[in-house]
PDB file of N, CA and C in Angstrom:
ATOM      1  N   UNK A   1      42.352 -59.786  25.526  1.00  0.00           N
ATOM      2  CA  UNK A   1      42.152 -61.069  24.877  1.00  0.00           C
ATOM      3  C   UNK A   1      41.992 -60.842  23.370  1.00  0.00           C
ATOM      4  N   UNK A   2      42.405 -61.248  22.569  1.00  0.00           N
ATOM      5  CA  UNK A   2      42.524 -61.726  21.228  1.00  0.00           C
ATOM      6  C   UNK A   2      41.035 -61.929  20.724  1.00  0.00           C
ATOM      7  N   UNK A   3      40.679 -61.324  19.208  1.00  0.00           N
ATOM      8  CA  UNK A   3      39.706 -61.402  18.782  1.00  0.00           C
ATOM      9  C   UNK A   3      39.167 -62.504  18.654  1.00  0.00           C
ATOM     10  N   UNK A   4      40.374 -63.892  18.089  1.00  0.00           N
ATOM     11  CA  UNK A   4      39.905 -64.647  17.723  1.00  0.00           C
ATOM     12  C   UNK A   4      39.505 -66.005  18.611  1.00  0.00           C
ATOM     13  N   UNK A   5      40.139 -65.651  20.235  1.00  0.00           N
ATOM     14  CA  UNK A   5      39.827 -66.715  21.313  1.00  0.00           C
ATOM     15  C   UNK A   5      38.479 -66.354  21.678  1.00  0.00           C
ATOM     16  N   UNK A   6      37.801 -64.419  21.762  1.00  0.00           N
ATOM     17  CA  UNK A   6      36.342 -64.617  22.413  1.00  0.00           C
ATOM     18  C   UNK A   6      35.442 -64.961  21.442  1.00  0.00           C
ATOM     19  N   UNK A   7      35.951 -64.965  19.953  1.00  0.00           N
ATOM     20  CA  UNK A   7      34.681 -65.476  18.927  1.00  0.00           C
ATOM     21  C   UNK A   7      34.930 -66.691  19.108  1.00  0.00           C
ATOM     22  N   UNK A   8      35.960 -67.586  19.633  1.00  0.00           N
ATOM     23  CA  UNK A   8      36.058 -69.048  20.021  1.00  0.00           C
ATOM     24  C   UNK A   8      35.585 -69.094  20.807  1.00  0.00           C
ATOM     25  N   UNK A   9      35.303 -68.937  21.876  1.00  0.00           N
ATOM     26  CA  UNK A   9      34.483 -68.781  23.282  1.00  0.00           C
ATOM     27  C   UNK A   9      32.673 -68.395  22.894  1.00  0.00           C
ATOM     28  N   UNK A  10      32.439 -67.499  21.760  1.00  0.00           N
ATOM     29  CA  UNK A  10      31.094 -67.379  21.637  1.00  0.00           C
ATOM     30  C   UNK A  10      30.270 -68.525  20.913  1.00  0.00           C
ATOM     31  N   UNK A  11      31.515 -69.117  19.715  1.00  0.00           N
ATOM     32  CA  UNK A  11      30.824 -69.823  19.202  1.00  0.00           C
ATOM     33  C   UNK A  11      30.337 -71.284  19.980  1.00  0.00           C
ATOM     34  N   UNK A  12      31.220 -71.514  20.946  1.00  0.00           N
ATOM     35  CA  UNK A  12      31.380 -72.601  21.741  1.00  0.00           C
ATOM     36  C   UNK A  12      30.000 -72.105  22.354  1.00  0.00           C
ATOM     37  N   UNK A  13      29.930 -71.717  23.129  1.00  0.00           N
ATOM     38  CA  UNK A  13      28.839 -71.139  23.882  1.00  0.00           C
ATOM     39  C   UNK A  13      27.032 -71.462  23.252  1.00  0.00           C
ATOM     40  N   UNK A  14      27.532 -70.519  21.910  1.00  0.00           N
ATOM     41  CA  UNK A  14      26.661 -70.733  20.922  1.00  0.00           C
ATOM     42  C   UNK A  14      26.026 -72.359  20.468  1.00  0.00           C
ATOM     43  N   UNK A  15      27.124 -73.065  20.382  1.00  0.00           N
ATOM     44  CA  UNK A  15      26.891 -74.432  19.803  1.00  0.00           C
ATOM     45  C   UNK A  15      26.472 -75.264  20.919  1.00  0.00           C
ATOM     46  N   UNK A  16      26.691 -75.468  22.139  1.00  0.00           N
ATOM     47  CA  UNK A  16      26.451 -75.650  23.432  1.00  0.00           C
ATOM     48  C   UNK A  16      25.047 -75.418  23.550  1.00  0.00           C
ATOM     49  N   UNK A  17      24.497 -74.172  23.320  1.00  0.00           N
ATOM     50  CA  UNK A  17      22.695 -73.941  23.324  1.00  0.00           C
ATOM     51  C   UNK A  17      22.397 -74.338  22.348  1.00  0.00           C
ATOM     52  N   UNK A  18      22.805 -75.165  21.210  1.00  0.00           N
ATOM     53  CA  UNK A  18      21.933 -75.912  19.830  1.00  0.00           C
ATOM     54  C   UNK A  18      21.863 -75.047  19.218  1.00  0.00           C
ATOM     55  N   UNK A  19      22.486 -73.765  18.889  1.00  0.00           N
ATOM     56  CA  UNK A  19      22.640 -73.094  17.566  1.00  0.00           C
ATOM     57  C   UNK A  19      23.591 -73.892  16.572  1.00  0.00           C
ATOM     58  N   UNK A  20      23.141 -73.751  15.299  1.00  0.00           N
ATOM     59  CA  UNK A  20      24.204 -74.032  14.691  1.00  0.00           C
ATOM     60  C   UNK A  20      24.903 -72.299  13.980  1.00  0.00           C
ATOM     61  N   UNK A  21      26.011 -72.709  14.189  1.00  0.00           N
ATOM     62  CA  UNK A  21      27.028 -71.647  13.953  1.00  0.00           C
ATOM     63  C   UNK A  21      27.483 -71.885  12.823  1.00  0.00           C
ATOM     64  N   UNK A  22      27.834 -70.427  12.181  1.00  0.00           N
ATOM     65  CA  UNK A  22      28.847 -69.973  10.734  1.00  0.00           C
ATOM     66  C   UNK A  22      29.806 -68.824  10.641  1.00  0.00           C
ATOM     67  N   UNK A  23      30.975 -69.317  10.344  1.00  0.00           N
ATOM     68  CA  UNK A  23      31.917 -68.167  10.782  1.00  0.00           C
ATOM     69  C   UNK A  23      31.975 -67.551   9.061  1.00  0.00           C
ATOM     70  N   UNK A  24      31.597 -66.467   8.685  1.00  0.00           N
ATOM     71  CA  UNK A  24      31.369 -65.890   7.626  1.00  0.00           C
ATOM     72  C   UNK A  24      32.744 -65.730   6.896  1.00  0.00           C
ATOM     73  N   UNK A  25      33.572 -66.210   6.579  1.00  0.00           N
ATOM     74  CA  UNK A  25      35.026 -65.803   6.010  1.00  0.00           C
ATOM     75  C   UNK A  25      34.754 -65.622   4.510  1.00  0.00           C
ATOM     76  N   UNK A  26      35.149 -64.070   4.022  1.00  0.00           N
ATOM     77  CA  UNK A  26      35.588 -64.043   2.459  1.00  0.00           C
ATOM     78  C   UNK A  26      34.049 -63.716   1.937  1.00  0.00           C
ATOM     79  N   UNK A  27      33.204 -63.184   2.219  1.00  0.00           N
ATOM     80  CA  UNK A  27      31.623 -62.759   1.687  1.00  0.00           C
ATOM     81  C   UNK A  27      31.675 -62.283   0.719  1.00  0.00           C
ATOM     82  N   UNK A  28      30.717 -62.493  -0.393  1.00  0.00           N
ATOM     83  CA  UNK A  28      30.397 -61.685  -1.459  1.00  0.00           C
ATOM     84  C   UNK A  28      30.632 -60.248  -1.195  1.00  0.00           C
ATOM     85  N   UNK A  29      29.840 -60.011   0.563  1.00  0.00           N
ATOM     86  CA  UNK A  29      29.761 -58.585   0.900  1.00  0.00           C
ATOM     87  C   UNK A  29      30.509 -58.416   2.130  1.00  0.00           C
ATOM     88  N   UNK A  30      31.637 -57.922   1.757  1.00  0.00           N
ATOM     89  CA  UNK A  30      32.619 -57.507   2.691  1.00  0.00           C
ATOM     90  C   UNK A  30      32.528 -56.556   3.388  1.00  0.00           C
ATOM     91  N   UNK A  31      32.361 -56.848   4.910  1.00  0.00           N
ATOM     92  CA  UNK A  31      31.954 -55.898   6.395  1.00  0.00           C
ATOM     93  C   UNK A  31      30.907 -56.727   6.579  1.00  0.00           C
ATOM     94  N   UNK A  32      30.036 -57.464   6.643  1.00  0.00           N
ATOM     95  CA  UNK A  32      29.618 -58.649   7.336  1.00  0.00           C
ATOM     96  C   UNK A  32      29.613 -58.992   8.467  1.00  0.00           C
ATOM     97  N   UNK A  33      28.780 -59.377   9.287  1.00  0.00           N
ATOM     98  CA  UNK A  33      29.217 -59.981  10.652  1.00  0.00           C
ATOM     99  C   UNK A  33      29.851 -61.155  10.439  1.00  0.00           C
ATOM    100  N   UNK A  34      30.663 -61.597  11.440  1.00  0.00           N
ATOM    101  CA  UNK A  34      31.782 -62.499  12.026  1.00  0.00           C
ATOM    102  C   UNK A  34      30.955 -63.949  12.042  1.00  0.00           C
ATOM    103  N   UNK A  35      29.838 -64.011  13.142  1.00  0.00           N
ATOM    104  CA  UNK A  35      29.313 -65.456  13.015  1.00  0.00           C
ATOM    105  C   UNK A  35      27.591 -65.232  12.803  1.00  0.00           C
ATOM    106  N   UNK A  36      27.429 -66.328  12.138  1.00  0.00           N
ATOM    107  CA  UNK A  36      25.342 -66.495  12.212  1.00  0.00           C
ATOM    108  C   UNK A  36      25.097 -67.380  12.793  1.00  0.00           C
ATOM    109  N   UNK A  37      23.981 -67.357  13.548  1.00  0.00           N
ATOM    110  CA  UNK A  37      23.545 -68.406  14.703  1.00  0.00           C
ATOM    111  C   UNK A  37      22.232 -68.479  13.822  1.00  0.00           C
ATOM    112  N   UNK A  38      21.931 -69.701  13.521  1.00  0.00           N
ATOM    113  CA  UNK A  38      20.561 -70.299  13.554  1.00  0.00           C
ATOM    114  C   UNK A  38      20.414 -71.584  14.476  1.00  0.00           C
ATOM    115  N   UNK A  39      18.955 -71.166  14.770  1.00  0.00           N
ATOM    116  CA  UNK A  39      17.962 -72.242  15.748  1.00  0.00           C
ATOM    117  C   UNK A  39      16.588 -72.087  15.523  1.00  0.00           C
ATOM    118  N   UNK A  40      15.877 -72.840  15.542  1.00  0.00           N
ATOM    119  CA  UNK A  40      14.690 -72.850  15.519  1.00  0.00           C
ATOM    120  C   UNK A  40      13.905 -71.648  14.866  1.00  0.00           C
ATOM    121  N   UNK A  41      14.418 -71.520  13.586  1.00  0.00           N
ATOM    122  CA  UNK A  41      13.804 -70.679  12.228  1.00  0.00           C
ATOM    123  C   UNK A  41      14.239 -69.195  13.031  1.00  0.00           C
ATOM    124  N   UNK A  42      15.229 -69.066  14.061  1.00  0.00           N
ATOM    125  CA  UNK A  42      15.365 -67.396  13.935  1.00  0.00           C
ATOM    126  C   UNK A  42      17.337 -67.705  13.421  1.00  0.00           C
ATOM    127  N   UNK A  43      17.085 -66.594  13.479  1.00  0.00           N
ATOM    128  CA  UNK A  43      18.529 -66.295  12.299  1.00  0.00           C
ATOM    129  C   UNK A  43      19.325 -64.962  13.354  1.00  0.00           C
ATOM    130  N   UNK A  44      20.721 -65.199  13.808  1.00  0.00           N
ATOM    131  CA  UNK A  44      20.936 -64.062  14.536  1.00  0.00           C
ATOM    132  C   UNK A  44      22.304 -63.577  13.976  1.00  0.00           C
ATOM    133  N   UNK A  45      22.980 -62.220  13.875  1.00  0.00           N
ATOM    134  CA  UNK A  45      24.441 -62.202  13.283  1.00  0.00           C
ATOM    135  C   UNK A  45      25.267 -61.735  14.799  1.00  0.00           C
ATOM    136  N   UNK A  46      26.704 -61.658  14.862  1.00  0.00           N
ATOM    137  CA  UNK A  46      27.280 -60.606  15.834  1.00  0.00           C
ATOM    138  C   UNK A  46      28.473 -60.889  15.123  1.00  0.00           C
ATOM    139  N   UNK A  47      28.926 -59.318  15.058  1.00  0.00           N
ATOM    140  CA  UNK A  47      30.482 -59.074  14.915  1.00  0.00           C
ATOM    141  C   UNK A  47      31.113 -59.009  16.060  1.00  0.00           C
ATOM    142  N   UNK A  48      32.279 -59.492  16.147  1.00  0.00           N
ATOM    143  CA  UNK A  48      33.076 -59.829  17.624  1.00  0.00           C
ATOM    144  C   UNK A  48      33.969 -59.058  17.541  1.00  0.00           C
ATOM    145  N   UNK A  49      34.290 -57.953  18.682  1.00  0.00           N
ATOM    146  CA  UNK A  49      35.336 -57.286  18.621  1.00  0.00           C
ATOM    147  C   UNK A  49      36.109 -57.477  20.318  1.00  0.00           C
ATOM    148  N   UNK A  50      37.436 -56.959  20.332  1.00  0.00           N
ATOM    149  CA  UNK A  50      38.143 -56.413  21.600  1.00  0.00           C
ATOM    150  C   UNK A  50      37.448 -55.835  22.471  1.00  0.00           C
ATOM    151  N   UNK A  51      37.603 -55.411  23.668  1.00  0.00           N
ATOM    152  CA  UNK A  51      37.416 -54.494  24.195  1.00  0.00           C
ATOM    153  C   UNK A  51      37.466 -53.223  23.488  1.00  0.00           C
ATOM    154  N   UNK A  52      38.403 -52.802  22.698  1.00  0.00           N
ATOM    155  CA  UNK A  52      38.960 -51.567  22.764  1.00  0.00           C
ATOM    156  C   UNK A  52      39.097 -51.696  20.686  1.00  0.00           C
ATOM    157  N   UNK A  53      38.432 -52.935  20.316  1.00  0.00           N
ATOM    158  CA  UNK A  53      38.023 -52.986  19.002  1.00  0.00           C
ATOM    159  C   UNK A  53      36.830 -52.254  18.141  1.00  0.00           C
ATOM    160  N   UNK A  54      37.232 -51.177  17.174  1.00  0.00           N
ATOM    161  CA  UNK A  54      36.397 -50.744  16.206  1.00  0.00           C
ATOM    162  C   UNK A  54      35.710 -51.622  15.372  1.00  0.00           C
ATOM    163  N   UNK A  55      34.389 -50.777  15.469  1.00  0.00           N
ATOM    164  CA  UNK A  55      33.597 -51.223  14.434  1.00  0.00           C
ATOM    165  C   UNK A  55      34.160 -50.364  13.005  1.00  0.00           C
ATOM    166  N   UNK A  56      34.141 -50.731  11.687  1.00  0.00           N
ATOM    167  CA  UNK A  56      33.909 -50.408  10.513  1.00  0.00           C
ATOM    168  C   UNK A  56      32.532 -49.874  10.386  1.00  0.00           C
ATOM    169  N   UNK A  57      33.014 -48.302   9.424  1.00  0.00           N
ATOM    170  CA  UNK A  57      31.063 -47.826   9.061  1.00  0.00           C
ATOM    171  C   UNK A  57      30.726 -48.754   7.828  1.00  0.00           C
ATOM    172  N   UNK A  58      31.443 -49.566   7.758  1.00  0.00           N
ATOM    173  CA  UNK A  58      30.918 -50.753   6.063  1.00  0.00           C
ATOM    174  C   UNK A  58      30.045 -51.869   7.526  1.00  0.00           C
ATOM    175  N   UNK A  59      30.730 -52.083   8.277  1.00  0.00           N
ATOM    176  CA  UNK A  59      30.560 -52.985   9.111  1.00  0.00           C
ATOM    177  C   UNK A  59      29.187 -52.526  10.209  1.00  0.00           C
ATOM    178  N   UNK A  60      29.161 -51.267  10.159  1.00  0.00           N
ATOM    179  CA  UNK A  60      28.213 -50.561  11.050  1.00  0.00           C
ATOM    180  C   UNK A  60      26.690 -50.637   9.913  1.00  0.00           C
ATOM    181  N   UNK A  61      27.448 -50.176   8.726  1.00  0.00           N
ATOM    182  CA  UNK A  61      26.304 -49.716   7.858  1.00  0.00           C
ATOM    183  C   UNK A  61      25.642 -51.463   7.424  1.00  0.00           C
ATOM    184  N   UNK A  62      26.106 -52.844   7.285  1.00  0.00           N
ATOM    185  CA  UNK A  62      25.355 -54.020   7.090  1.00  0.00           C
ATOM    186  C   UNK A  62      24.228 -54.248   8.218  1.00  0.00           C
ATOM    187  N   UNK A  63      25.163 -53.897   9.475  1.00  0.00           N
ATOM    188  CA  UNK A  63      24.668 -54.333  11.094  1.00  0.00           C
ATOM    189  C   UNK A  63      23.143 -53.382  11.373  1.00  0.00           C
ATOM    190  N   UNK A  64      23.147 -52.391  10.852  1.00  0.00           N
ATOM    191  CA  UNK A  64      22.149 -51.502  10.445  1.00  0.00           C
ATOM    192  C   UNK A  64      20.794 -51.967   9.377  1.00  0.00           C
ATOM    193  N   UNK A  65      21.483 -52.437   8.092  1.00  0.00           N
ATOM    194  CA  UNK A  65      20.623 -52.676   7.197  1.00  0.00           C
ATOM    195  C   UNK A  65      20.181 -54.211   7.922  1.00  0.00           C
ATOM    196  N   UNK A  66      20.784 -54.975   8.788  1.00  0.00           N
ATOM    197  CA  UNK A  66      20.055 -56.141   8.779  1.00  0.00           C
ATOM    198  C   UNK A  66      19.480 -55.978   9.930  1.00  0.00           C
ATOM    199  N   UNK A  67      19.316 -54.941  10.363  1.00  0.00           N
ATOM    200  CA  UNK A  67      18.434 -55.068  11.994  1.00  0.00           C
ATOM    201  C   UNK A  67      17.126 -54.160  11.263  1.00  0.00           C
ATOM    202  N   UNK A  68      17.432 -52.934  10.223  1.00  0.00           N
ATOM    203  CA  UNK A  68      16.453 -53.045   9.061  1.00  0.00           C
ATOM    204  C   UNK A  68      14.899 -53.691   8.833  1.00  0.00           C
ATOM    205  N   UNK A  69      15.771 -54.680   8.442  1.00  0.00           N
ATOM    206  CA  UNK A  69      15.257 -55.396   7.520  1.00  0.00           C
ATOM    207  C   UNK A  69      14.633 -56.775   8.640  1.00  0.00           C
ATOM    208  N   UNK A  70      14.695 -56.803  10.336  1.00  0.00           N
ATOM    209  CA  UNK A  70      14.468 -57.697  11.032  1.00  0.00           C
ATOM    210  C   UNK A  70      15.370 -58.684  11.512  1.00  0.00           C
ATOM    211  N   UNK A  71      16.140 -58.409  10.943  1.00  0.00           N
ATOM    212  CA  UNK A  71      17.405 -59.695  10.766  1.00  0.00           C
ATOM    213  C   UNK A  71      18.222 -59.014  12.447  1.00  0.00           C
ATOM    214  N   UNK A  72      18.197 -59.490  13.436  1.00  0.00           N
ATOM    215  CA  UNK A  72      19.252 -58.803  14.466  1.00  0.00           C
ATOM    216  C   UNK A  72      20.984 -59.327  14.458  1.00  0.00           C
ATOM    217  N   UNK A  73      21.069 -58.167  14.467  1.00  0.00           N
ATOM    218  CA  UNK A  73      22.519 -58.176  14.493  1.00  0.00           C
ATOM    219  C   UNK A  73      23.262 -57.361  15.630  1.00  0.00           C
ATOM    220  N   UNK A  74      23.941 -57.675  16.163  1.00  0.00           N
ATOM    221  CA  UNK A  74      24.779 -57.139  17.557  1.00  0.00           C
ATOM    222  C   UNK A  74      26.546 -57.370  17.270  1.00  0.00           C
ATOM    223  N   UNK A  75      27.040 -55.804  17.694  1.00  0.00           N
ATOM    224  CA  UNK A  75      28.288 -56.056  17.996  1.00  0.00           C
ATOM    225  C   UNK A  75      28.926 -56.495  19.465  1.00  0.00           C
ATOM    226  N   UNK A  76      29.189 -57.488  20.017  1.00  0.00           N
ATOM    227  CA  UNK A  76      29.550 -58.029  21.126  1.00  0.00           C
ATOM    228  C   UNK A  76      31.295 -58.548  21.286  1.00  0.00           C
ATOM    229  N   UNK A  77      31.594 -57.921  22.521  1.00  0.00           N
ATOM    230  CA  UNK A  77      32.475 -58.142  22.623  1.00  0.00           C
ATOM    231  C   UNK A  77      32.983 -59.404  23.993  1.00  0.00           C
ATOM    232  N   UNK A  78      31.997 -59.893  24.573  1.00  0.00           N
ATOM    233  CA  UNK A  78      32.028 -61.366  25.452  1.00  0.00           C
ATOM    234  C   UNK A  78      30.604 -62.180  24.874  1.00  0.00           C
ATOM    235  N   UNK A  79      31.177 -63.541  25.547  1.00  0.00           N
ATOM    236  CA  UNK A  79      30.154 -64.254  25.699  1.00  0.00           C
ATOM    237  C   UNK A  79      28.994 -63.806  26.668  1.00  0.00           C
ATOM    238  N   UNK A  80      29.397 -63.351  27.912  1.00  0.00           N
ATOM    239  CA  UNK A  80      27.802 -62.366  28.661  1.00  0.00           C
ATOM    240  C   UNK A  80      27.170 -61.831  27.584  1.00  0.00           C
ATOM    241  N   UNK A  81      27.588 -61.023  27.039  1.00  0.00           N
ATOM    242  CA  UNK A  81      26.706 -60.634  26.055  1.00  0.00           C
ATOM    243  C   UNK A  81      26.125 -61.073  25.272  1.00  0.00           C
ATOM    244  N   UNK A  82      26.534 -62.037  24.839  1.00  0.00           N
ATOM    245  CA  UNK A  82      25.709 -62.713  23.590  1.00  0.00           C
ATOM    246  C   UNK A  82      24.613 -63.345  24.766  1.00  0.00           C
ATOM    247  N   UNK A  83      25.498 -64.005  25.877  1.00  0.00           N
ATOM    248  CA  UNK A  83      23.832 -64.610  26.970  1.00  0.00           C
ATOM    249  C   UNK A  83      22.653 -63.699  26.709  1.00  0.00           C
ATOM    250  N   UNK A  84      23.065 -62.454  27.580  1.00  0.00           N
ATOM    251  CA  UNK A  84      22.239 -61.550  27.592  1.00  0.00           C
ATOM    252  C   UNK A  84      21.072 -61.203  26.419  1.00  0.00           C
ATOM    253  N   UNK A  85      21.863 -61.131  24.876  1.00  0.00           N
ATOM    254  CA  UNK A  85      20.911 -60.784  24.128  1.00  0.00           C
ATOM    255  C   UNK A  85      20.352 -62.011  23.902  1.00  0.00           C
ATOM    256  N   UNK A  86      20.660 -63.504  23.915  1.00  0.00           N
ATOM    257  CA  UNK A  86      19.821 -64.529  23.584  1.00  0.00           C
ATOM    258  C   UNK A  86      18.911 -64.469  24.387  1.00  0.00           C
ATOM    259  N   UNK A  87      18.854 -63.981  25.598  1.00  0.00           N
ATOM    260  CA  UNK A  87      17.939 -64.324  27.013  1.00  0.00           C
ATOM    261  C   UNK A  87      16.930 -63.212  26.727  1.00  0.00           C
ATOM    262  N   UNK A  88      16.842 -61.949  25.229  1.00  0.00           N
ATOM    263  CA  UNK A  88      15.937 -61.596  25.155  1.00  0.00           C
ATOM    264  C   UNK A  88      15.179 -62.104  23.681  1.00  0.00           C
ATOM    265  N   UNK A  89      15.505 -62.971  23.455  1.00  0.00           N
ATOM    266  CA  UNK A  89      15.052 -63.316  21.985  1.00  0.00           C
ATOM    267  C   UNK A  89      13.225 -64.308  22.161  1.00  0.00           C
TER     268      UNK A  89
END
C-alpha cells in the first residue's frame, strides 16, 4: 500500500477520535514527522512509512529529539498502530 493512502487512513482514524490533525508539508525543519495530532492539551507526532519504508537519520534524529524533550513521536506504519499507541497515552 502506498504511503500516502495509510497516512489517509491514519489521519481519518485520527480525526474520527477528535484529534485534530496536521499534515506537516515544507517545514522550516526538514525530516519532521508526517502528521501532529492534538487533543486535549497532549500533542503527538508519527512519521508514516511502508512496510518496507525507511526512516531518514535527519528523520530518526527529530523523532529522537522530540521524544527528548517529552514530545512523543512514533514511526508507524498502520492505523493498529497508531490504536495501539493512543490506547497507551
Amino acid at each position: 500500500m502506498r504511503e500516502s493512502l495509510i497516512q489517509g487512513a491514519i489521519r481519518a482514524h485520527l480525526i474520527n477520535e477528535g484529534w485534530f490533525v496536521v499534515k506537516l508539508i515544507n517545514t522550516s525543519k526538514p525530516g519532521m514527522p508526517d502528521l501532529m495530532a492534538l487533543k486535549d492539551g497532549k500533542v503527538i507526532f508519527f512519521e508514516v512509512k511502508t512496510d518496507k519504508g525507511r526512516v531518514s537519520k535527519l528523520q530518526e534524529h527529530h523523532i529522537e529529539g522530540l521524544n527528548t524533550m517529552g514530545v512523543p513521536a512514533h514511526v508507524v506504519r498502520s492505523v493498529s498502530q497508531v490504536k495501539d499507541i493512543l490506547s497507551q497515552l
